[in-house]
PDB file of N, CA and C in Angstrom:
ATOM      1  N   UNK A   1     -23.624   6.628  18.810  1.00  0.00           N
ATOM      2  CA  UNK A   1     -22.269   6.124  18.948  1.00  0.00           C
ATOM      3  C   UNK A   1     -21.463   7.047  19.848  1.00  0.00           C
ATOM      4  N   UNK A   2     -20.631   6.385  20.860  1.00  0.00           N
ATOM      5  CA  UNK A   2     -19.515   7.274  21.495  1.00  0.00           C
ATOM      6  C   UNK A   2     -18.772   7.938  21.019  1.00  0.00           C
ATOM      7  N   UNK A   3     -18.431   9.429  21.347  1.00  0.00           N
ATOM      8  CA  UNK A   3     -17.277   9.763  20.442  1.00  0.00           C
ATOM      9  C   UNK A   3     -15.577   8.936  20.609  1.00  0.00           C
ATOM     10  N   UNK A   4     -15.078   9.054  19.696  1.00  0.00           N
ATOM     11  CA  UNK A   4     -13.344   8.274  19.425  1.00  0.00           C
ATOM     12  C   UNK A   4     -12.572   9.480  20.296  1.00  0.00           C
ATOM     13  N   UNK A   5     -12.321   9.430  21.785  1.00  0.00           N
ATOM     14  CA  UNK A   5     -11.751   9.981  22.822  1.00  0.00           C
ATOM     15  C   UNK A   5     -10.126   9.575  22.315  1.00  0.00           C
ATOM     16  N   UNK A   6      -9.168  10.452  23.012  1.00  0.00           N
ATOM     17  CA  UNK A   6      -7.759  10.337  22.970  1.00  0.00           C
ATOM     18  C   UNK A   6      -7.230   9.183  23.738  1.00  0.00           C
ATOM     19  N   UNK A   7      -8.401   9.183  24.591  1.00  0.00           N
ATOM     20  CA  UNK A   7      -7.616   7.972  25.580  1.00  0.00           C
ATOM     21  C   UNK A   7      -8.007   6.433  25.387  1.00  0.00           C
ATOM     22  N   UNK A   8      -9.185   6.732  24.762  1.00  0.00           N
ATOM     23  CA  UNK A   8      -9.892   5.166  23.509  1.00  0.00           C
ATOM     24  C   UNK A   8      -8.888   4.869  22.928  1.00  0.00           C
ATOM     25  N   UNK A   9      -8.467   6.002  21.542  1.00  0.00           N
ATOM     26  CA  UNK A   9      -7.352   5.711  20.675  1.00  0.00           C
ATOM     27  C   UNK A   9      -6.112   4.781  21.134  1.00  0.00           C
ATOM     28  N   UNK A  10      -5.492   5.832  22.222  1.00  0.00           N
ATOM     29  CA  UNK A  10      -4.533   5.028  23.089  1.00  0.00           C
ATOM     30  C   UNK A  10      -4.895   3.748  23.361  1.00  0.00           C
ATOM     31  N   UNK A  11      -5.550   3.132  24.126  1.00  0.00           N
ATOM     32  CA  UNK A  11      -6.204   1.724  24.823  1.00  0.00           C
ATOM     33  C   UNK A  11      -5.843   1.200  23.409  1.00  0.00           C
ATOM     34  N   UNK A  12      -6.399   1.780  22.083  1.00  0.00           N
ATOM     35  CA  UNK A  12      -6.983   0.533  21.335  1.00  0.00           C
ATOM     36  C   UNK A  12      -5.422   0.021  20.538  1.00  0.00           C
ATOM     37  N   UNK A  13      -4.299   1.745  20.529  1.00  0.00           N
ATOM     38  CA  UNK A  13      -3.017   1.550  19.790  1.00  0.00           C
ATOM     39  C   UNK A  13      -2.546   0.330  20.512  1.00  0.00           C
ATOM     40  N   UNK A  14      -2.633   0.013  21.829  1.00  0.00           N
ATOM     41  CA  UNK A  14      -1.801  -0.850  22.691  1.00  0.00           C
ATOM     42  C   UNK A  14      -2.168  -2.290  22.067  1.00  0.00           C
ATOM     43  N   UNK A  15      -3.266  -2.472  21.467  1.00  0.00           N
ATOM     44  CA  UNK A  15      -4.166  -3.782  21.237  1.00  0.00           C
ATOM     45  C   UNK A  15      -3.748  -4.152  19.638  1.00  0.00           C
ATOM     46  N   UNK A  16      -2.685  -3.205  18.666  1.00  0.00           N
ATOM     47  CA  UNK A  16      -2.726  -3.522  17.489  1.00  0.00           C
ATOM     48  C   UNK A  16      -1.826  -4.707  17.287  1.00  0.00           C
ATOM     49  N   UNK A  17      -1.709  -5.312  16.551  1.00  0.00           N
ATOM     50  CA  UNK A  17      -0.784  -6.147  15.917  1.00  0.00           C
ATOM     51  C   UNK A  17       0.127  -5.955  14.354  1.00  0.00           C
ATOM     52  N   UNK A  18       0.820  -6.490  13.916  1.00  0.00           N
ATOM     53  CA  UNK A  18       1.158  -6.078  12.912  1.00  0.00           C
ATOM     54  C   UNK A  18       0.895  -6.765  11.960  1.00  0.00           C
ATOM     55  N   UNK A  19       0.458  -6.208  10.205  1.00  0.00           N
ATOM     56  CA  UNK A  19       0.246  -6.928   9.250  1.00  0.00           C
ATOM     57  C   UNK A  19       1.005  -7.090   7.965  1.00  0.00           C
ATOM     58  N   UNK A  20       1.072  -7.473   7.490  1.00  0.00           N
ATOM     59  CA  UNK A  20       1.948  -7.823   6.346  1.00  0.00           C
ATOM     60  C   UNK A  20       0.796  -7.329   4.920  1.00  0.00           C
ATOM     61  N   UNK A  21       1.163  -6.681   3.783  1.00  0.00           N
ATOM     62  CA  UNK A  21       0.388  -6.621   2.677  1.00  0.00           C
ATOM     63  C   UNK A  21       1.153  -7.185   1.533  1.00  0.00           C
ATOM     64  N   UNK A  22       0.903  -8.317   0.914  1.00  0.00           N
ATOM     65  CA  UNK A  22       1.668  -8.275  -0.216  1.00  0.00           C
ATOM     66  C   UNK A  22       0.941  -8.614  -1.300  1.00  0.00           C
ATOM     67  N   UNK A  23       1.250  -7.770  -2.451  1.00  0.00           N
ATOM     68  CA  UNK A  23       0.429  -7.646  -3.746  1.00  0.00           C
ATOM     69  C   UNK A  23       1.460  -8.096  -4.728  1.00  0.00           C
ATOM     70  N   UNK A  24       0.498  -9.337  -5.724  1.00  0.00           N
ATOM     71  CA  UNK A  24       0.937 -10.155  -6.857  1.00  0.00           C
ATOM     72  C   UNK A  24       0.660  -9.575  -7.865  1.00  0.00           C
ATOM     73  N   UNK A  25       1.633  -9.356  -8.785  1.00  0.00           N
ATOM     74  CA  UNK A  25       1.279  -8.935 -10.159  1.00  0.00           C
ATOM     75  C   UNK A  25       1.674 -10.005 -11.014  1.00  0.00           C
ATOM     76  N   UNK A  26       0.685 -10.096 -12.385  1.00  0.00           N
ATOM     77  CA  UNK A  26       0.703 -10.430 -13.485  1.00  0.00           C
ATOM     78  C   UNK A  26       2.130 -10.650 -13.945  1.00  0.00           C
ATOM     79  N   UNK A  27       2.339 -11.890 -14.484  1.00  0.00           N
ATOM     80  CA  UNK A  27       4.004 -11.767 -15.065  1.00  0.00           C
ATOM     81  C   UNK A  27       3.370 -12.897 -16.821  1.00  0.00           C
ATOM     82  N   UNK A  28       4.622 -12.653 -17.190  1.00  0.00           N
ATOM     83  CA  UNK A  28       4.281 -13.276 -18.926  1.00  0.00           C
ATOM     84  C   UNK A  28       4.332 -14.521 -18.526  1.00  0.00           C
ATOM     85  N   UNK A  29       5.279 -14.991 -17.208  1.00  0.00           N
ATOM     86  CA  UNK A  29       4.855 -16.886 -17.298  1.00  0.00           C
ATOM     87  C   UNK A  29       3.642 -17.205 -17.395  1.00  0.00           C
ATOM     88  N   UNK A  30       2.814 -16.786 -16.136  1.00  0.00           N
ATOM     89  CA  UNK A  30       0.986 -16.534 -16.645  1.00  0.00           C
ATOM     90  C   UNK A  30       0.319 -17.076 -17.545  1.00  0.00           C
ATOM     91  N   UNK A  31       1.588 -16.834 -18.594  1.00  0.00           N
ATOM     92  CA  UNK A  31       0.458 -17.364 -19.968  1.00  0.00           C
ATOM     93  C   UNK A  31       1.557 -18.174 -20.669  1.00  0.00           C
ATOM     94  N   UNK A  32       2.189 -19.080 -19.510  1.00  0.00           N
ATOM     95  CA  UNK A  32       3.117 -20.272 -20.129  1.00  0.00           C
ATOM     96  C   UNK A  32       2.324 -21.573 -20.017  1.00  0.00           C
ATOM     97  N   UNK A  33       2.758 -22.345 -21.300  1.00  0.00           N
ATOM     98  CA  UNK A  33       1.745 -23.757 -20.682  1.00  0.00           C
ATOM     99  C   UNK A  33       2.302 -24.388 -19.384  1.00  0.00           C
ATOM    100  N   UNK A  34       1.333 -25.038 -18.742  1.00  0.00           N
ATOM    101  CA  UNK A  34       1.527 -25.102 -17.259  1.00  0.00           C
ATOM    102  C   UNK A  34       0.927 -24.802 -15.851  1.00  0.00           C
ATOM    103  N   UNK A  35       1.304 -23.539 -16.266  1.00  0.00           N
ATOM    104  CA  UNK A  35       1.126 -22.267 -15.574  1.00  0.00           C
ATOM    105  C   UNK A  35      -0.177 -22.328 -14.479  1.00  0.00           C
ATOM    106  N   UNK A  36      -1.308 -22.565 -15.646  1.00  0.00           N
ATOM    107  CA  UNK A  36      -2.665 -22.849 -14.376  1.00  0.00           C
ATOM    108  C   UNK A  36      -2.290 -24.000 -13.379  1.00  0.00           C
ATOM    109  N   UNK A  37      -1.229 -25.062 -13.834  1.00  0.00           N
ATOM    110  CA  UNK A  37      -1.230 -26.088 -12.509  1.00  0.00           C
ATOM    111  C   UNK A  37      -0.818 -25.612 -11.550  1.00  0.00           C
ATOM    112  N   UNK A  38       0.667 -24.529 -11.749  1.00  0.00           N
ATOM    113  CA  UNK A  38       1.273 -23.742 -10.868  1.00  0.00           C
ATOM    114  C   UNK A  38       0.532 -22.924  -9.799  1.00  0.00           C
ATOM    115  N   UNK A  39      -0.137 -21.717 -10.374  1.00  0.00           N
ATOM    116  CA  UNK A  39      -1.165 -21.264  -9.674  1.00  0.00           C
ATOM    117  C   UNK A  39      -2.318 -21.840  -8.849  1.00  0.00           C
ATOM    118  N   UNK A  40      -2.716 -23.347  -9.673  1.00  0.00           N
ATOM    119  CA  UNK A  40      -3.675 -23.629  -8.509  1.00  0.00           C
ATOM    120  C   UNK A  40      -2.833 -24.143  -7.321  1.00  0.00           C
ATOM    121  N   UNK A  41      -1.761 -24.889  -7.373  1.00  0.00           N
ATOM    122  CA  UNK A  41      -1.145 -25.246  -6.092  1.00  0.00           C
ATOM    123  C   UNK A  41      -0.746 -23.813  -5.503  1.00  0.00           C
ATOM    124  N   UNK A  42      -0.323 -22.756  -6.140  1.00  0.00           N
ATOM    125  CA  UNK A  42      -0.057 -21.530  -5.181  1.00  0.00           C
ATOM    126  C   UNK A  42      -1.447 -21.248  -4.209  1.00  0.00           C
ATOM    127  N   UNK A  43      -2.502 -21.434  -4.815  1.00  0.00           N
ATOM    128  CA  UNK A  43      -4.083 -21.302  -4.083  1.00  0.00           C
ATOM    129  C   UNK A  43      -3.951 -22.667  -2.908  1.00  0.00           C
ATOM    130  N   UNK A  44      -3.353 -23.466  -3.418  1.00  0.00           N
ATOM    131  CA  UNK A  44      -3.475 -24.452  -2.048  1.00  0.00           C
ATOM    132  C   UNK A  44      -2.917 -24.350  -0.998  1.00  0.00           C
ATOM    133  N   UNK A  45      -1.434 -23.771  -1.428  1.00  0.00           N
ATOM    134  CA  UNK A  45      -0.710 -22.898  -0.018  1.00  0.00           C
ATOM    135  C   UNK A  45      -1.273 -22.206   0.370  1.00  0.00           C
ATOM    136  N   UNK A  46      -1.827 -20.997  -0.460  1.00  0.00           N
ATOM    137  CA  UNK A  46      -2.575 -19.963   0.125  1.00  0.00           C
ATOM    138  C   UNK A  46      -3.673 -20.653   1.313  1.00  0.00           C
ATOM    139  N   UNK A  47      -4.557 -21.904   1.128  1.00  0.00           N
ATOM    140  CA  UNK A  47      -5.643 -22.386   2.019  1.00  0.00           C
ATOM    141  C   UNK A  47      -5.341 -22.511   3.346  1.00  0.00           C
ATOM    142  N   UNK A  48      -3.656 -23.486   3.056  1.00  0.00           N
ATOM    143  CA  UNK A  48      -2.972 -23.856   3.721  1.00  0.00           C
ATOM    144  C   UNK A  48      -2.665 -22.901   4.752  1.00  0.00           C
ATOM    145  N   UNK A  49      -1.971 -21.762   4.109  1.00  0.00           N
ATOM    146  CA  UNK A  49      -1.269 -20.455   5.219  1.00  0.00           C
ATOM    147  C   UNK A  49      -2.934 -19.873   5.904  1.00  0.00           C
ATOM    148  N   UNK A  50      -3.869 -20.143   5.683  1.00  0.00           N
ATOM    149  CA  UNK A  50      -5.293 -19.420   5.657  1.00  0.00           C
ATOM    150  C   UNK A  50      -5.382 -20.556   7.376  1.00  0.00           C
ATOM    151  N   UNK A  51      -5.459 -21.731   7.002  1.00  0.00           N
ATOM    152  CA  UNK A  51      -5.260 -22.352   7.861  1.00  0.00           C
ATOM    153  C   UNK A  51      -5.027 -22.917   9.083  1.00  0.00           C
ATOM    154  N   UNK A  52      -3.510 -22.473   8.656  1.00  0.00           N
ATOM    155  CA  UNK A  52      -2.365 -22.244   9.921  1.00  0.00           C
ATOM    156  C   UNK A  52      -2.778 -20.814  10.531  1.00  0.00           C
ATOM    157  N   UNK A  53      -3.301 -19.713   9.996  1.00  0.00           N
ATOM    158  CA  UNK A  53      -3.965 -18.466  10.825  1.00  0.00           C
ATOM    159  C   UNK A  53      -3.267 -17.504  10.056  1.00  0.00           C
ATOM    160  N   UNK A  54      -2.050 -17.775   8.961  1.00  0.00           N
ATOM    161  CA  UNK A  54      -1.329 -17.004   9.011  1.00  0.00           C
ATOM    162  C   UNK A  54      -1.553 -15.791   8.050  1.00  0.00           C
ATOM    163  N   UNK A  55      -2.683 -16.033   7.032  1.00  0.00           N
ATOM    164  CA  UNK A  55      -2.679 -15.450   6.023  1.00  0.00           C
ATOM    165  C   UNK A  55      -4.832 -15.584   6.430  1.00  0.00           C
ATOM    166  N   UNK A  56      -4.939 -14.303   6.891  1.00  0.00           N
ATOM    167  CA  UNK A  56      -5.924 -13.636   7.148  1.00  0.00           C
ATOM    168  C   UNK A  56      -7.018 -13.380   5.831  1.00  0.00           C
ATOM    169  N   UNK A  57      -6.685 -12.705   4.800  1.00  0.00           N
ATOM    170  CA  UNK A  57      -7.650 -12.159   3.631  1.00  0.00           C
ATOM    171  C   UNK A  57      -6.674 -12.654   2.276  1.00  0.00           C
ATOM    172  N   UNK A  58      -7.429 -13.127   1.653  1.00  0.00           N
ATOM    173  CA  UNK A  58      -6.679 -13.390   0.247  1.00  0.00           C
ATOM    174  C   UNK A  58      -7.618 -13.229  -0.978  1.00  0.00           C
ATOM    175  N   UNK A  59      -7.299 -12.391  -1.902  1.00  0.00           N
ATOM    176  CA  UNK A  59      -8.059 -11.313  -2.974  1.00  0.00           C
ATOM    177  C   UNK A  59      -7.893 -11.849  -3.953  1.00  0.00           C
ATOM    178  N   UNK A  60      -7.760 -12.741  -4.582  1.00  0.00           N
ATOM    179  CA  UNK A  60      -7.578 -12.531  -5.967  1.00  0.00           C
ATOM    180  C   UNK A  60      -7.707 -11.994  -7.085  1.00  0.00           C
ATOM    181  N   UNK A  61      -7.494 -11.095  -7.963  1.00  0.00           N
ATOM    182  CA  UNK A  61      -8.092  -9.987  -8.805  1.00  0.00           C
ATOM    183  C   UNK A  61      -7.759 -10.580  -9.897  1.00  0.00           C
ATOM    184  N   UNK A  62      -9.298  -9.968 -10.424  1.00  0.00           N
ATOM    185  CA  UNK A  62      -9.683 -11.160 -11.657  1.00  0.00           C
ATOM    186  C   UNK A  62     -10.055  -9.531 -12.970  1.00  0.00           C
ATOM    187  N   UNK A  63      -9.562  -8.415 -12.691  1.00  0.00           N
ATOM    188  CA  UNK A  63      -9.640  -7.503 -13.840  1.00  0.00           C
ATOM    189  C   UNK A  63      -8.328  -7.270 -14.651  1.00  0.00           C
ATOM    190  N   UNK A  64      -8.553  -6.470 -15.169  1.00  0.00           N
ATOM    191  CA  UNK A  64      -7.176  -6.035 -16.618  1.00  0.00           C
ATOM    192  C   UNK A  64      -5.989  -5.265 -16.446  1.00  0.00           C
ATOM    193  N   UNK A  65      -5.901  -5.373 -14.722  1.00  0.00           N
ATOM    194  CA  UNK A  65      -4.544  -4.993 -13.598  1.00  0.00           C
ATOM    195  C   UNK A  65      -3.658  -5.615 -14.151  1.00  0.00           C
ATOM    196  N   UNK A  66      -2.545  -5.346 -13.976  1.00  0.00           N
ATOM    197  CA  UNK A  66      -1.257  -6.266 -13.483  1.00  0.00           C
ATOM    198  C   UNK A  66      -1.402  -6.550 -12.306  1.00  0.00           C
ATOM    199  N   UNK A  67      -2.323  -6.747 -11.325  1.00  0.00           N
ATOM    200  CA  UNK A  67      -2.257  -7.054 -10.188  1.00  0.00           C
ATOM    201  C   UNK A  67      -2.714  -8.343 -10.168  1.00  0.00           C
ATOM    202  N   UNK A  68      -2.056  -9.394 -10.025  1.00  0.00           N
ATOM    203  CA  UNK A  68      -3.125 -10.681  -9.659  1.00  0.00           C
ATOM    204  C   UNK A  68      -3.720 -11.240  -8.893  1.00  0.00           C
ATOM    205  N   UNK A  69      -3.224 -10.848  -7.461  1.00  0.00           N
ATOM    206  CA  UNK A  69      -3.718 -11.057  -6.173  1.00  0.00           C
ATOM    207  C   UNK A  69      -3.218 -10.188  -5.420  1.00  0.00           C
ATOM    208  N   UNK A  70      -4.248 -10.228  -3.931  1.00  0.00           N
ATOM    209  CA  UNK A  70      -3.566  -9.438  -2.983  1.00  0.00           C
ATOM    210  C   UNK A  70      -3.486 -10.451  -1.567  1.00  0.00           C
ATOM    211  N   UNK A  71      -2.761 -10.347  -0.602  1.00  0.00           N
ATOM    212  CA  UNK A  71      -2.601 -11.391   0.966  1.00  0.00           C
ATOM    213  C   UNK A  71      -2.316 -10.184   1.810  1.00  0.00           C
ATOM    214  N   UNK A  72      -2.810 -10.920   2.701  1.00  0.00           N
ATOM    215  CA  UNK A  72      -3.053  -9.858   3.624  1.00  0.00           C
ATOM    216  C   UNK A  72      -2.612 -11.212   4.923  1.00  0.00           C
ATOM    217  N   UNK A  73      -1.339 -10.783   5.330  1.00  0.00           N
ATOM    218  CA  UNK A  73      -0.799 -11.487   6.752  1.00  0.00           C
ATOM    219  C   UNK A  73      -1.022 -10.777   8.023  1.00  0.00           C
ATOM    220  N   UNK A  74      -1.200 -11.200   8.879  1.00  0.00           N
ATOM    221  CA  UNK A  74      -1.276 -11.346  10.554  1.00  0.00           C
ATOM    222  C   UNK A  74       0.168 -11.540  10.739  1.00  0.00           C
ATOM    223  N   UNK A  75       1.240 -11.797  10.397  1.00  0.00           N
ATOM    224  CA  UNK A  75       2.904 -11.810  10.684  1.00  0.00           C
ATOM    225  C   UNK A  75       3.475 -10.736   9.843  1.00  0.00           C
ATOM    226  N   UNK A  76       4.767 -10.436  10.588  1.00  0.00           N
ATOM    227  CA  UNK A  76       5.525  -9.410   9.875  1.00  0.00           C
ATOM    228  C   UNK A  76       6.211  -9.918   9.102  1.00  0.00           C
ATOM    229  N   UNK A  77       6.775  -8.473   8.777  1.00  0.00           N
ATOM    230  CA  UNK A  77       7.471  -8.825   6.472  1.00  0.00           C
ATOM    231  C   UNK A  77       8.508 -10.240   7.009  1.00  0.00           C
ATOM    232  N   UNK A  78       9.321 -10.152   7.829  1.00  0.00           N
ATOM    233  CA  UNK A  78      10.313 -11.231   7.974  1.00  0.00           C
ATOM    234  C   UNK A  78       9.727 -12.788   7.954  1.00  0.00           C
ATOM    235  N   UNK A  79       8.595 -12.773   8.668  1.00  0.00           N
ATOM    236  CA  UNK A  79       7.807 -14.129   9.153  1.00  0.00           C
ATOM    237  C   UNK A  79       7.117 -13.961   7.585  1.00  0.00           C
ATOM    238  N   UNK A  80       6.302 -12.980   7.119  1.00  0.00           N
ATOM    239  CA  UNK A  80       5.899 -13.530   5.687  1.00  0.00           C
ATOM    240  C   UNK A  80       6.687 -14.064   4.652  1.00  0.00           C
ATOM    241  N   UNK A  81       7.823 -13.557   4.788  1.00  0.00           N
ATOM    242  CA  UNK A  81       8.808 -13.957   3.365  1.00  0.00           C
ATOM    243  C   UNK A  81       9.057 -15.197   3.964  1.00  0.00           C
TER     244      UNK A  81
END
């Protein structure tokens, strides 16, 4: 492999884009009746934004986190919200 030169780095900073991270946590609605209909249509937007290009990686975390998912956008915080 080539070594990672100063002037690689540079070239490649010029080529970045910006990403958006936003992480879902667990809330008590969760476990309101309902709730799974809610979430699966949130998964259909999610396909949806997957779709449109806009929403790159989508995680869902399925352990004993408060975290429930993670998205990972290709647009900035303004264009994600």
């Amino acid at each position: 492999m080539p070594p990672i030169t100063d002037e690689y780095m540079m070239e490649m900073m010029q080529k970045t884009k910006p990403y958006t991270v936003v992480i879902l946590h667990k809330t008590l609605k969760m476990q309101e009746p309902g709730a799974d209909k809610i979430v699966w249509e949130h998964g259909r937007r999610n396909f949806q934004l997957r779709q449109n290009g806009q929403l790159v990686i989508v995680c869902p975390v399925r352990d004993d986190s408060d975290v429930a998912g993670v998205g990972v956008f290709n647009t900035n915080e303004t264009e994600t919200r």
